[in-house]
C-alpha atoms as a PDB file:
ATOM      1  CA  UNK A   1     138.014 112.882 210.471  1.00  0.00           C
ATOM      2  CA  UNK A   2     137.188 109.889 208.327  1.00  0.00           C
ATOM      3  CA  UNK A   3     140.468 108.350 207.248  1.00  0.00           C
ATOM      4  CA  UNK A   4     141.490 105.915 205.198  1.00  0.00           C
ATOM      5  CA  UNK A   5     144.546 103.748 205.284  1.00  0.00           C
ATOM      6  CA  UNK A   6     145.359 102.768 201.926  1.00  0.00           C
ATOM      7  CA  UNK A   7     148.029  99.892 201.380  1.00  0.00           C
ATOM      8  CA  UNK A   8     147.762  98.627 204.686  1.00  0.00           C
ATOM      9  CA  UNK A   9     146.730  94.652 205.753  1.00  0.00           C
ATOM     10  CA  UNK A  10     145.712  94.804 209.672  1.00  0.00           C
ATOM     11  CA  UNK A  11     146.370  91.214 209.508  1.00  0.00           C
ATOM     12  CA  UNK A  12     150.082  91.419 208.518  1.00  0.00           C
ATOM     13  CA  UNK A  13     152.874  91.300 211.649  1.00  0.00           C
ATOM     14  CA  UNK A  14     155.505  93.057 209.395  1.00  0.00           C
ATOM     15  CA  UNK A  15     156.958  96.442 210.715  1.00  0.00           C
ATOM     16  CA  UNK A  16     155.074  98.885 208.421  1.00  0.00           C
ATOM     17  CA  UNK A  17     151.476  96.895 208.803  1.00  0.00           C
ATOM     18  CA  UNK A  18     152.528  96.439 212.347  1.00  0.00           C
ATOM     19  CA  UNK A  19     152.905 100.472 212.535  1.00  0.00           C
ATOM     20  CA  UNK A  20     149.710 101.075 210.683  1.00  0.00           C
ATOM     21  CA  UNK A  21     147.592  98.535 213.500  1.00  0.00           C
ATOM     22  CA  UNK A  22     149.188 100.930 216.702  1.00  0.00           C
ATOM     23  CA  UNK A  23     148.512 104.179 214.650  1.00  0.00           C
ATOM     24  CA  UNK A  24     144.982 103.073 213.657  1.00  0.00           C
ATOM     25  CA  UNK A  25     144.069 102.156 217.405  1.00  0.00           C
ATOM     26  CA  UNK A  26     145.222 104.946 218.441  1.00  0.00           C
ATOM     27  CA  UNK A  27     143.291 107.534 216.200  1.00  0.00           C
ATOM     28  CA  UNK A  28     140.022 105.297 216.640  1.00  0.00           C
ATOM     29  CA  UNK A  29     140.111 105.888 220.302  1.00  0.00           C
ATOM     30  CA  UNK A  30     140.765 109.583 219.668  1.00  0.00           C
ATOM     31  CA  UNK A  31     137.081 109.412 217.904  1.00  0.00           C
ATOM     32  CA  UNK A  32     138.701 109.139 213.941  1.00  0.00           C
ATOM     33  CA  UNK A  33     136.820 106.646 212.121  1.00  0.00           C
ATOM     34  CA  UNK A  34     138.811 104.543 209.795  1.00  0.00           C
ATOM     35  CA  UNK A  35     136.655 104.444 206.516  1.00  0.00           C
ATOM     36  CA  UNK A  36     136.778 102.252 203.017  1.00  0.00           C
ATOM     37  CA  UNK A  37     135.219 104.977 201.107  1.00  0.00           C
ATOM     38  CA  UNK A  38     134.557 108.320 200.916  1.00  0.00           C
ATOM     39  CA  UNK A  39     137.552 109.499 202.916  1.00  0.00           C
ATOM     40  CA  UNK A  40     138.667 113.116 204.540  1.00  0.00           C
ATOM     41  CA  UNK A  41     141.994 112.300 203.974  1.00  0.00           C
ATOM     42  CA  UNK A  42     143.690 109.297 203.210  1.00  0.00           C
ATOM     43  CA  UNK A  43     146.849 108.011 204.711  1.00  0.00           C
ATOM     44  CA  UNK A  44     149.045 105.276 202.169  1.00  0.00           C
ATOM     45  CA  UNK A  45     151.629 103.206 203.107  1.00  0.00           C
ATOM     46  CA  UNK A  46     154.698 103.403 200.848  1.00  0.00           C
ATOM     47  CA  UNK A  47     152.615 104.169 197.517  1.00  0.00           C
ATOM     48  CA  UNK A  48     149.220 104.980 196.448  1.00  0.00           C
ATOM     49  CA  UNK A  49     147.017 107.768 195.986  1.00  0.00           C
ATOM     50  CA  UNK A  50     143.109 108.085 196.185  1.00  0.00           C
ATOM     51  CA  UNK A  51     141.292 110.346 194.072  1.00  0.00           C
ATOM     52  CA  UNK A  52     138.767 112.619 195.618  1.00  0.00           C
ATOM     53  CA  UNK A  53     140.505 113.297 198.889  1.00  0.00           C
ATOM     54  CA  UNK A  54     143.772 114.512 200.294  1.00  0.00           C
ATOM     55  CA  UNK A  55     146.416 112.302 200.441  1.00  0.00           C
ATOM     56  CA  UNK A  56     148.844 111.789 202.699  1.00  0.00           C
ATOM     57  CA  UNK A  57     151.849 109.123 202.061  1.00  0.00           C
ATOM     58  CA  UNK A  58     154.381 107.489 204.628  1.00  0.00           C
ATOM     59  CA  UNK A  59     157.158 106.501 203.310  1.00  0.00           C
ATOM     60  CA  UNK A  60     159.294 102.991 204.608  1.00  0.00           C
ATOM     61  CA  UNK A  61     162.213 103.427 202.931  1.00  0.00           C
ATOM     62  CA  UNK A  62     163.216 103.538 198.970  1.00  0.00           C
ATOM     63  CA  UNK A  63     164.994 100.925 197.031  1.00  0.00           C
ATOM     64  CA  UNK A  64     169.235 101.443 196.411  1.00  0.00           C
ATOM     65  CA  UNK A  65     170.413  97.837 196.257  1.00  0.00           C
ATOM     66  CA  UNK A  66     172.394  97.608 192.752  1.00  0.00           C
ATOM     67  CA  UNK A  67     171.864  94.198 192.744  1.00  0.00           C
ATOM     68  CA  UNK A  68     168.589  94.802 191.928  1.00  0.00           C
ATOM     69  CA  UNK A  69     166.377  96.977 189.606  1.00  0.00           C
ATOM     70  CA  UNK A  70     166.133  99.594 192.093  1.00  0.00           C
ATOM     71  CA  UNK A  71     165.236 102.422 189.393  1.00  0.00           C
ATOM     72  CA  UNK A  72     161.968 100.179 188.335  1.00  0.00           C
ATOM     73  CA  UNK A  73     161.392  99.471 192.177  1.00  0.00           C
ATOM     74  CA  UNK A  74     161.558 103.021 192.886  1.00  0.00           C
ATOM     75  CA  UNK A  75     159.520 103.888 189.929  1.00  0.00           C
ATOM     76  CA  UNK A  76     155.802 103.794 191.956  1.00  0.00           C
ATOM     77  CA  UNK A  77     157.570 105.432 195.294  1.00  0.00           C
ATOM     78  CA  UNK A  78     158.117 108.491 193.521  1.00  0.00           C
ATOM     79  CA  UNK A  79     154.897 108.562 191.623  1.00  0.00           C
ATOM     80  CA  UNK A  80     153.224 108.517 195.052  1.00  0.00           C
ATOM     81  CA  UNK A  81     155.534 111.162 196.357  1.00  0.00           C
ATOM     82  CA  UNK A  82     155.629 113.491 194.014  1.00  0.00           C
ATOM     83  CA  UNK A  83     151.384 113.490 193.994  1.00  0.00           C
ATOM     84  CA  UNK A  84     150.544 113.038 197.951  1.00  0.00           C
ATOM     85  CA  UNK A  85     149.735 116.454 199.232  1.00  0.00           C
ATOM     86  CA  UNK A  86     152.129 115.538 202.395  1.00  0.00           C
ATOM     87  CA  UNK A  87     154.624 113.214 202.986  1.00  0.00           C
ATOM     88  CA  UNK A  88     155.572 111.674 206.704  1.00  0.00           C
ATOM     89  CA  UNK A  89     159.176 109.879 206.875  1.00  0.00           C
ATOM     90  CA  UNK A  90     160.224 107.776 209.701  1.00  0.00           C
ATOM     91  CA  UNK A  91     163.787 109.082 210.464  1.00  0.00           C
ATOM     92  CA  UNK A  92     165.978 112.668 209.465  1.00  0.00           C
ATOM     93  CA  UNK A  93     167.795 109.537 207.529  1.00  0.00           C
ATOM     94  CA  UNK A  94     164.925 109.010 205.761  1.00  0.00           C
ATOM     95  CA  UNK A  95     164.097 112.593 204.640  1.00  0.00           C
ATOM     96  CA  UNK A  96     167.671 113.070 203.241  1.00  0.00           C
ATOM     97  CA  UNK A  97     167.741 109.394 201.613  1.00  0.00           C
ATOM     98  CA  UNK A  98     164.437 110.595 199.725  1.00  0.00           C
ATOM     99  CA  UNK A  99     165.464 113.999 199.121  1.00  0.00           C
ATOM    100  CA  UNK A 100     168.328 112.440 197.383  1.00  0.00           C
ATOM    101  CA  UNK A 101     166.686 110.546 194.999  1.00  0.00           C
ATOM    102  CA  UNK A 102     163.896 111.928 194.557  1.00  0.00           C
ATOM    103  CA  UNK A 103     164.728 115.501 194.998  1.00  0.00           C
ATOM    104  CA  UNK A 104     162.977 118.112 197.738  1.00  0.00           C
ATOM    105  CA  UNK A 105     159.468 119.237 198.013  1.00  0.00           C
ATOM    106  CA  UNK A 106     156.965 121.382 200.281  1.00  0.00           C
ATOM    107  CA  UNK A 107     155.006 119.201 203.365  1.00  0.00           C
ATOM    108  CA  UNK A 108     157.744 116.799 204.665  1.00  0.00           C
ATOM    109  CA  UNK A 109     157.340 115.772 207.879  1.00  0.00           C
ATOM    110  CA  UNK A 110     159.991 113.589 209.969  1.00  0.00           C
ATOM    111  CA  UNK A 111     157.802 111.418 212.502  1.00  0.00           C
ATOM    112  CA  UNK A 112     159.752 108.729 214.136  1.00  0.00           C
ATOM    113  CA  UNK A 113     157.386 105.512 214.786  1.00  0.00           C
ATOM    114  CA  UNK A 114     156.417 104.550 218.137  1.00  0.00           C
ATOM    115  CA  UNK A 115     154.440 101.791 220.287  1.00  0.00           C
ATOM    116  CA  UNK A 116     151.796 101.551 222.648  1.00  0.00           C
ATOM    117  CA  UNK A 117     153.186 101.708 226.414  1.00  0.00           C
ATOM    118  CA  UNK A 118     150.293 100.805 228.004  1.00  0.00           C
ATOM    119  CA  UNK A 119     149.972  97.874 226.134  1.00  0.00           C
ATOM    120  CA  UNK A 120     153.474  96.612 226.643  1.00  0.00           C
ATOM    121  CA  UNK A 121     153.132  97.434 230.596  1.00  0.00           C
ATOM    122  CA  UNK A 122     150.529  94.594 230.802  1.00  0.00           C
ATOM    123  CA  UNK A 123     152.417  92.190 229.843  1.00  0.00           C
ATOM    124  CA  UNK A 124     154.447  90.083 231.751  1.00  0.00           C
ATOM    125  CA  UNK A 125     158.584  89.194 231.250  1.00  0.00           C
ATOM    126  CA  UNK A 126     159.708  85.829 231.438  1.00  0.00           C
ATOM    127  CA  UNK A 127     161.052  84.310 233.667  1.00  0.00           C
ATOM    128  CA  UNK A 128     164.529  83.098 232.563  1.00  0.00           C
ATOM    129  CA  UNK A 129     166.830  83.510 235.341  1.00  0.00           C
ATOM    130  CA  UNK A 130     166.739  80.118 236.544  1.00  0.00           C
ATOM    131  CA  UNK A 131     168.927  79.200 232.962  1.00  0.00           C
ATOM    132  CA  UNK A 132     171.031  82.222 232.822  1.00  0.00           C
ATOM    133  CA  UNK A 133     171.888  85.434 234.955  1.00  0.00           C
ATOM    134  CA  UNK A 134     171.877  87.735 231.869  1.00  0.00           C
ATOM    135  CA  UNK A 135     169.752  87.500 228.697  1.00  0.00           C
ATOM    136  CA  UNK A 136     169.925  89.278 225.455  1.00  0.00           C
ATOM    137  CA  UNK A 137     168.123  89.650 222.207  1.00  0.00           C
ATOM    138  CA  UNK A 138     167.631  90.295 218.693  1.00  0.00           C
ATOM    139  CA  UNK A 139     164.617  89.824 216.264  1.00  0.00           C
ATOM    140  CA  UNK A 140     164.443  90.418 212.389  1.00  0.00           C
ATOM    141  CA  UNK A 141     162.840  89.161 209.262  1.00  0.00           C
ATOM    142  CA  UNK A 142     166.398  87.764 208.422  1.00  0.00           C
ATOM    143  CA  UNK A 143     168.121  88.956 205.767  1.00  0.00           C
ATOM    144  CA  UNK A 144     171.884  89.721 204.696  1.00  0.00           C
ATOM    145  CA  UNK A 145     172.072  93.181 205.890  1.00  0.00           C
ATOM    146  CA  UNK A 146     170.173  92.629 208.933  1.00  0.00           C
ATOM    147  CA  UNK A 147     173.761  90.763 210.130  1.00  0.00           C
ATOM    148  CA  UNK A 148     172.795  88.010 211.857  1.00  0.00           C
ATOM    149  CA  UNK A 149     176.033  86.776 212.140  1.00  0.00           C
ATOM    150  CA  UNK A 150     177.621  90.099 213.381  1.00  0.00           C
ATOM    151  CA  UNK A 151     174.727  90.344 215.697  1.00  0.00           C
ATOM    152  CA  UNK A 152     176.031  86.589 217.478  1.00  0.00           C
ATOM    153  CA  UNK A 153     179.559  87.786 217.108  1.00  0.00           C
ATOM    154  CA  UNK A 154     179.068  90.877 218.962  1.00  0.00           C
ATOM    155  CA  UNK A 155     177.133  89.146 221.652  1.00  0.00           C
ATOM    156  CA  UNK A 156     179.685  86.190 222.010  1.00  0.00           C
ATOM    157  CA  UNK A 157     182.555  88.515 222.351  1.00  0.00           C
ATOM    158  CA  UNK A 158     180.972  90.780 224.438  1.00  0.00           C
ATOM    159  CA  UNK A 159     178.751  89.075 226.467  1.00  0.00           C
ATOM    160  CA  UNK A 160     179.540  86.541 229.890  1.00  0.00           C
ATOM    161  CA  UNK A 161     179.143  83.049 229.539  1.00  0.00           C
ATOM    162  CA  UNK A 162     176.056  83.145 231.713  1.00  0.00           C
ATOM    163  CA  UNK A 163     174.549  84.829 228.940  1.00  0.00           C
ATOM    164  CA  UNK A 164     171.777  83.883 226.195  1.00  0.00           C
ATOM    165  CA  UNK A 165     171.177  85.466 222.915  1.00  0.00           C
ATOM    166  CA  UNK A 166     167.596  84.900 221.748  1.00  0.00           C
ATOM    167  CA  UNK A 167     167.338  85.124 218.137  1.00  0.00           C
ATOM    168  CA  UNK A 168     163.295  85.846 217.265  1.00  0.00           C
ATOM    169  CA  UNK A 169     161.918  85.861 213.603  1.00  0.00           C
ATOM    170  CA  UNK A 170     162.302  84.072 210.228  1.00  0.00           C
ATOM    171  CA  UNK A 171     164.849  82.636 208.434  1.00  0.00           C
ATOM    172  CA  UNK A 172     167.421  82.799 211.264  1.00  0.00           C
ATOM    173  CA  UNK A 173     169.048  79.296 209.858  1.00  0.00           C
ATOM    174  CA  UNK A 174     169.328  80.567 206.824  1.00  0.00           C
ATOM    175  CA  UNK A 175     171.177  83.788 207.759  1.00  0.00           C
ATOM    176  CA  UNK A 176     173.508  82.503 210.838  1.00  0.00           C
ATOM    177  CA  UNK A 177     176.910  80.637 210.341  1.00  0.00           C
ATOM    178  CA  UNK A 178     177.746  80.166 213.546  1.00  0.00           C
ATOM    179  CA  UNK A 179     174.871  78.327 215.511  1.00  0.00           C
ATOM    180  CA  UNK A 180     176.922  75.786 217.765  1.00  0.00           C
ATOM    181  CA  UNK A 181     177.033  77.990 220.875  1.00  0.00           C
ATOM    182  CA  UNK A 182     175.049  76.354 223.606  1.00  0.00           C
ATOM    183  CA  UNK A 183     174.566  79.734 224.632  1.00  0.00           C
ATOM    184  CA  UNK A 184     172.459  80.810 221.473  1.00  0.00           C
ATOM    185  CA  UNK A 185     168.209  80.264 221.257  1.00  0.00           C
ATOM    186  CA  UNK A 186     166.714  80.295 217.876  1.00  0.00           C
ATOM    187  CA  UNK A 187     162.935  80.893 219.555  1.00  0.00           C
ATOM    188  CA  UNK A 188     161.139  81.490 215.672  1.00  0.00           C
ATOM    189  CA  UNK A 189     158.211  83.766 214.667  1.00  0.00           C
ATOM    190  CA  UNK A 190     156.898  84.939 217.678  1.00  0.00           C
ATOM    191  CA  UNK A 191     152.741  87.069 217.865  1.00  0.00           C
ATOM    192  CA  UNK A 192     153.632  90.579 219.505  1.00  0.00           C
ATOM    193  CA  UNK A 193     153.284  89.702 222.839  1.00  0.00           C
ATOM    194  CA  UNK A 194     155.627  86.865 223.261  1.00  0.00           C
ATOM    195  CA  UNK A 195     157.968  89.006 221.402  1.00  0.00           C
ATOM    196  CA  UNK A 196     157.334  91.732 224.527  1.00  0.00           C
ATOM    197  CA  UNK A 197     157.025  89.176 227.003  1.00  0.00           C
ATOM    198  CA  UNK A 198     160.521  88.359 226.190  1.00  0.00           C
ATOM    199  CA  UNK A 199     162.403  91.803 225.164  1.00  0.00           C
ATOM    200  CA  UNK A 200     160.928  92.516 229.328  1.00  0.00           C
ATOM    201  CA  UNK A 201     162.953  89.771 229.945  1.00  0.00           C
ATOM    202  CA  UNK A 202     165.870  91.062 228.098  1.00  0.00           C
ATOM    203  CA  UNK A 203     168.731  93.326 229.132  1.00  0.00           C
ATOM    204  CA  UNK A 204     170.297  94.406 225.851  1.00  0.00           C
ATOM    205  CA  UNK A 205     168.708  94.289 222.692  1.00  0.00           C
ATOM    206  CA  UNK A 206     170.681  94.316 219.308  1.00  0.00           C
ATOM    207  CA  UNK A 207     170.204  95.116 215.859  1.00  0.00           C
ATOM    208  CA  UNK A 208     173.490  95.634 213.610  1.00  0.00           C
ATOM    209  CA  UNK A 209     171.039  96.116 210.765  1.00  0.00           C
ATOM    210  CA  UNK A 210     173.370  97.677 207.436  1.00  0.00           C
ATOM    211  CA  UNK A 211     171.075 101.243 207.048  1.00  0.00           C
ATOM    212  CA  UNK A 212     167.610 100.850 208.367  1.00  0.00           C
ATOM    213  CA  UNK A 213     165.509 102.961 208.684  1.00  0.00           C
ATOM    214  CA  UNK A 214     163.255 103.166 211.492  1.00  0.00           C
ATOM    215  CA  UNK A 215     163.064  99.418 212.874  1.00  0.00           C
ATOM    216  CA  UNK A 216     159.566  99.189 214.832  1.00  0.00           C
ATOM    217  CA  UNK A 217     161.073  95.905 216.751  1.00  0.00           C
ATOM    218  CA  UNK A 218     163.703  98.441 218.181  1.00  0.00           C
ATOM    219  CA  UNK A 219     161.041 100.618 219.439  1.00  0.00           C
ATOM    220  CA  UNK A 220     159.331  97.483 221.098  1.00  0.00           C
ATOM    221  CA  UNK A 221     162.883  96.646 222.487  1.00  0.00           C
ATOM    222  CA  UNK A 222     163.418  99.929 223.778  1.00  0.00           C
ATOM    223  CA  UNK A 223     160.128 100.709 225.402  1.00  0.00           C
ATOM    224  CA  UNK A 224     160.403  96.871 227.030  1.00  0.00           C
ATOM    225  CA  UNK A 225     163.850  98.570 229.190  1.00  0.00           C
ATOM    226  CA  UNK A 226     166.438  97.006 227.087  1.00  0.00           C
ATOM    227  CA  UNK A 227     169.717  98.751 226.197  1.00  0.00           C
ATOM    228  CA  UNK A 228     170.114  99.097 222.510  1.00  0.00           C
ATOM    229  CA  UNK A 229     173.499  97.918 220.479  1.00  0.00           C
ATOM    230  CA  UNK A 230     173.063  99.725 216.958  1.00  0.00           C
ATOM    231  CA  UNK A 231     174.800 100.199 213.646  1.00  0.00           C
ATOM    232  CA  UNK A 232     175.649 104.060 212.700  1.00  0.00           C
ATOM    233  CA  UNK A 233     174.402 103.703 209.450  1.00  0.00           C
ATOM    234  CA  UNK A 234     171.263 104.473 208.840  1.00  0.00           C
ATOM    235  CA  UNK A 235     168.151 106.100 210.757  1.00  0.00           C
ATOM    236  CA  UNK A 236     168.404 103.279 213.936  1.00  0.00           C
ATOM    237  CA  UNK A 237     170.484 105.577 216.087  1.00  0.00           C
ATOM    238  CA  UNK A 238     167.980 108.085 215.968  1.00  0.00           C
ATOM    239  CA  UNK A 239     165.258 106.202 218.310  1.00  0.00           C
ATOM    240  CA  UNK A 240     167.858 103.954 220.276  1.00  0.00           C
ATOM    241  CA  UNK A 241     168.119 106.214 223.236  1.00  0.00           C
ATOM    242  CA  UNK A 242     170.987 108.020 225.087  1.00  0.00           C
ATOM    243  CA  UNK A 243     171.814 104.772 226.588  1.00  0.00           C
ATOM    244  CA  UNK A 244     172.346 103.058 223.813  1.00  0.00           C
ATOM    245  CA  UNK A 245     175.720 101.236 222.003  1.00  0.00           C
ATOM    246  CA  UNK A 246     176.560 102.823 218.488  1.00  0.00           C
ATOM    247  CA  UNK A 247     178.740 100.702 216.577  1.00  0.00           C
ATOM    248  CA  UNK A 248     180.759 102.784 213.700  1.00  0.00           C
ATOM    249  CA  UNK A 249     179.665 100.759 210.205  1.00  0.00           C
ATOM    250  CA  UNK A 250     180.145 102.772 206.872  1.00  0.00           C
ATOM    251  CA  UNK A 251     179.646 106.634 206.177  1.00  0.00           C
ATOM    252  CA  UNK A 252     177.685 106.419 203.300  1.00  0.00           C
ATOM    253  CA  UNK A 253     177.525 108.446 200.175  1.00  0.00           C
ATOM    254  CA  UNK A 254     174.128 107.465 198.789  1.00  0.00           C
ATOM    255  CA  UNK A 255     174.566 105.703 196.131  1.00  0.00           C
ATOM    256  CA  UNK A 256     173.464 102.720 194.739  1.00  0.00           C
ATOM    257  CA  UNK A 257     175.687 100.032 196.551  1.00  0.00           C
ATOM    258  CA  UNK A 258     175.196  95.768 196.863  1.00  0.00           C
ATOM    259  CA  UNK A 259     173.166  96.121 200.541  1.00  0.00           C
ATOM    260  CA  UNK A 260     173.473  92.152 200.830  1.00  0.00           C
ATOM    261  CA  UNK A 261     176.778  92.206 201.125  1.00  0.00           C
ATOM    262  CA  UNK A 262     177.467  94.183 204.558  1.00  0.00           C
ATOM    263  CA  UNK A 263     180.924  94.640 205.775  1.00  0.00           C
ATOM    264  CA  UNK A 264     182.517  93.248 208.783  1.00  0.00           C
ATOM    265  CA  UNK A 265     181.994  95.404 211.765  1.00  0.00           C
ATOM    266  CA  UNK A 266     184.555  96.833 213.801  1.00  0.00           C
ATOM    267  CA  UNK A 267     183.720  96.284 217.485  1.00  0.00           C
ATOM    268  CA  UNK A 268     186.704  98.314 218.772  1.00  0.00           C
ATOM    269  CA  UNK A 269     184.468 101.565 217.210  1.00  0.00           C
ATOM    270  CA  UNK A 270     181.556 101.674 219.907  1.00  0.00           C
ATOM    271  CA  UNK A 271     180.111 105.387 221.078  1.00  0.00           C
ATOM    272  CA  UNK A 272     177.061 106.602 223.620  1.00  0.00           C
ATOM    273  CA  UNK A 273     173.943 107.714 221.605  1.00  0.00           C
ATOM    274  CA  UNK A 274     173.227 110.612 221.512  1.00  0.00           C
ATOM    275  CA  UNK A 275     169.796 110.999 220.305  1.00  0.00           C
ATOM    276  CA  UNK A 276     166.419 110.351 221.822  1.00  0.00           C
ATOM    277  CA  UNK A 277     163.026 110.699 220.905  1.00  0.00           C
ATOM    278  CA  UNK A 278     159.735 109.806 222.215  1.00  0.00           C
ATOM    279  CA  UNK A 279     158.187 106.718 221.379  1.00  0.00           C
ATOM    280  CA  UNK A 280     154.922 106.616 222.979  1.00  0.00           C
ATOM    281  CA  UNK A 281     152.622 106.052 220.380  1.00  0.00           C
ATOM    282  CA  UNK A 282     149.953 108.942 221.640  1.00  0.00           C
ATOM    283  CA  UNK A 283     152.539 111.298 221.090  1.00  0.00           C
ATOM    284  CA  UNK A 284     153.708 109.807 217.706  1.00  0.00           C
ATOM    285  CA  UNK A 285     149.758 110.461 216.803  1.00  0.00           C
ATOM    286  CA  UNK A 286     149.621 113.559 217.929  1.00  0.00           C
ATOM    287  CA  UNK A 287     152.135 114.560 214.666  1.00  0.00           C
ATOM    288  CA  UNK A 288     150.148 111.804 212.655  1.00  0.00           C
ATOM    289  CA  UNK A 289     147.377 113.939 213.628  1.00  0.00           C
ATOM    290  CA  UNK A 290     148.425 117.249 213.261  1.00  0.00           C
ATOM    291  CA  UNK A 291     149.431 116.140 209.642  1.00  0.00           C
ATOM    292  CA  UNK A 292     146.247 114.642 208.562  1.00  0.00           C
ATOM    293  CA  UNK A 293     144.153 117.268 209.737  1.00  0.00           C
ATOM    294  CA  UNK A 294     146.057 120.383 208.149  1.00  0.00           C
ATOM    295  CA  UNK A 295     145.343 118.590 205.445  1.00  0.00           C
ATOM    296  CA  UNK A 296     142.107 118.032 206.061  1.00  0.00           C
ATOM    297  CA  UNK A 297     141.498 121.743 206.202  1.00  0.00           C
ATOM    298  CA  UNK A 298     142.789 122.385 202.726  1.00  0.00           C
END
């Protein structure tokens, strides 16, 4: 097939374009060629729609924060949904968030994202016993209701002092109250393999995240061997593994709510996941795939 990924920058490190560079690689070495023009199909990112072709969108999410205009926000989300011949959601949390407010149609698919393994077995951990006997993690483009702070809280009431909690990604400063822990590494915007190099070096990863939907970094995390600690809210639990740490956080109703102001988490409410799925990105293709190409044949 000649595809075209439409709304995608290659040269962007945030979770979506970071998605989009795995799933591209992927389908190129499967003998796809990834086109500008003249298209099979074309595959958009969040919105858009190109005539001529059929069009398949992946959705990251849709806007419900009352604080802002969420309705305008939304506005081009559902355009693009309602006129994509298929759509491909990251999470079942996804499909019923969109279903919601947006209301059902035919060709939804639910495809979980995923990462390349054989990538990530190349590289290397780091070597950071000689500091500490146990290390941890967390990594965000911080925001409110990524909880920093309930992220460092968890950790320092759960984890022994010869523990570390490396905090990766931007605006960490901005987001965390409580930095005067000796115990606490603020290591900054790391390139993708530093960020593996050190999840491999990592025995728990967390991310307390208020209703995500299908964080990539916790796919890198848990394909890297590290235990998961996740909020129940949201479409995280569904790729943190068996083995993972659900922490109860709100049962949602759906609507419209201020997301930057999270709640305080209680850490007596843990549970075992439950839920698994595969995150090898050659198998997350193969649905890509399928997808594109029974589109294709329309």
């Amino acid at each position: 097939m000649n595809i075209l990924f439409n709304n995608v920058d290659f040269s962007s490190r945030s979770g979506p374009n970071n998605f989009g560079q795995k799933l591209a690689r992927e389908l190129t070495n499967r003998g796809h060629a990834l086109v500008g023009f003249d298209p099979d199909v074309a595959l958009s990112f969040i919105t858009g729609f190109v005539p001529g072709c059929r069009n398949v969108l992946r959705l990251d999410g849709i806007y419900f924060n009352s604080a802002q205009e969420w309705e305008k926000l939304n506005e081009p989300i559902q355009k693009s949904y309602e006129a994509a011949d298929a759509v491909i959601v990251q999470s079942e949390f996804n499909r019923e968030l969109t279903e919601r407010y947006f209301g059902k149609r035919d060709n939804v698919y639910v495809v979980h994202n995923g990462t390349c393994l054989d990538l990530i077995s190349q590289v290397s951990p780091v070597d950071l016993t000689r500091e500490r006997e146990d290390v941890w993690m967390c990594a965000s483009s911080w925001r409110p209701h990524k909880r920093l702070d309930e992220n460092i809280r968890y950790f320092q009431e759960h984890a022994t002092d010869r523990s570390i909690l490396l905090v990766a990604g931007s605006n960490a400063q901005t987001w965390a109250s409580n930095l005067s822990d000796d115990r606490i590494r603020l290591v900054g915007d790391l390139q993708w393999p530093q960020m593996i190099s050190l999840m491999k070096a990592s025995s728990r990863f967390l991310h307390l995240a208020l209703l995500d939907h299908c964080p990539n970094v916790v796919i890198d995390a848990r394909a890297s061997g590290c235990q998961i600690i996740c909020s129940s809210a949201g479409g995280t639990k569904e790729i943190a593994g068996k083995d993972s740490v659900i922490v109860r956080d709100i049962d949602w109703d759906f609507l419209p709510f201020e997301l930057y102001k999270p709640r305080r988490l209680d850490f007596s409410e843990l549970s075992s996941g439950e839920k698994t799925c595969d995150i090898d990105i050659k198998s997350v293709c193969n649905q890509y795939e399928k997808v594109l190409e029974n589109q294709n044949a329309k």
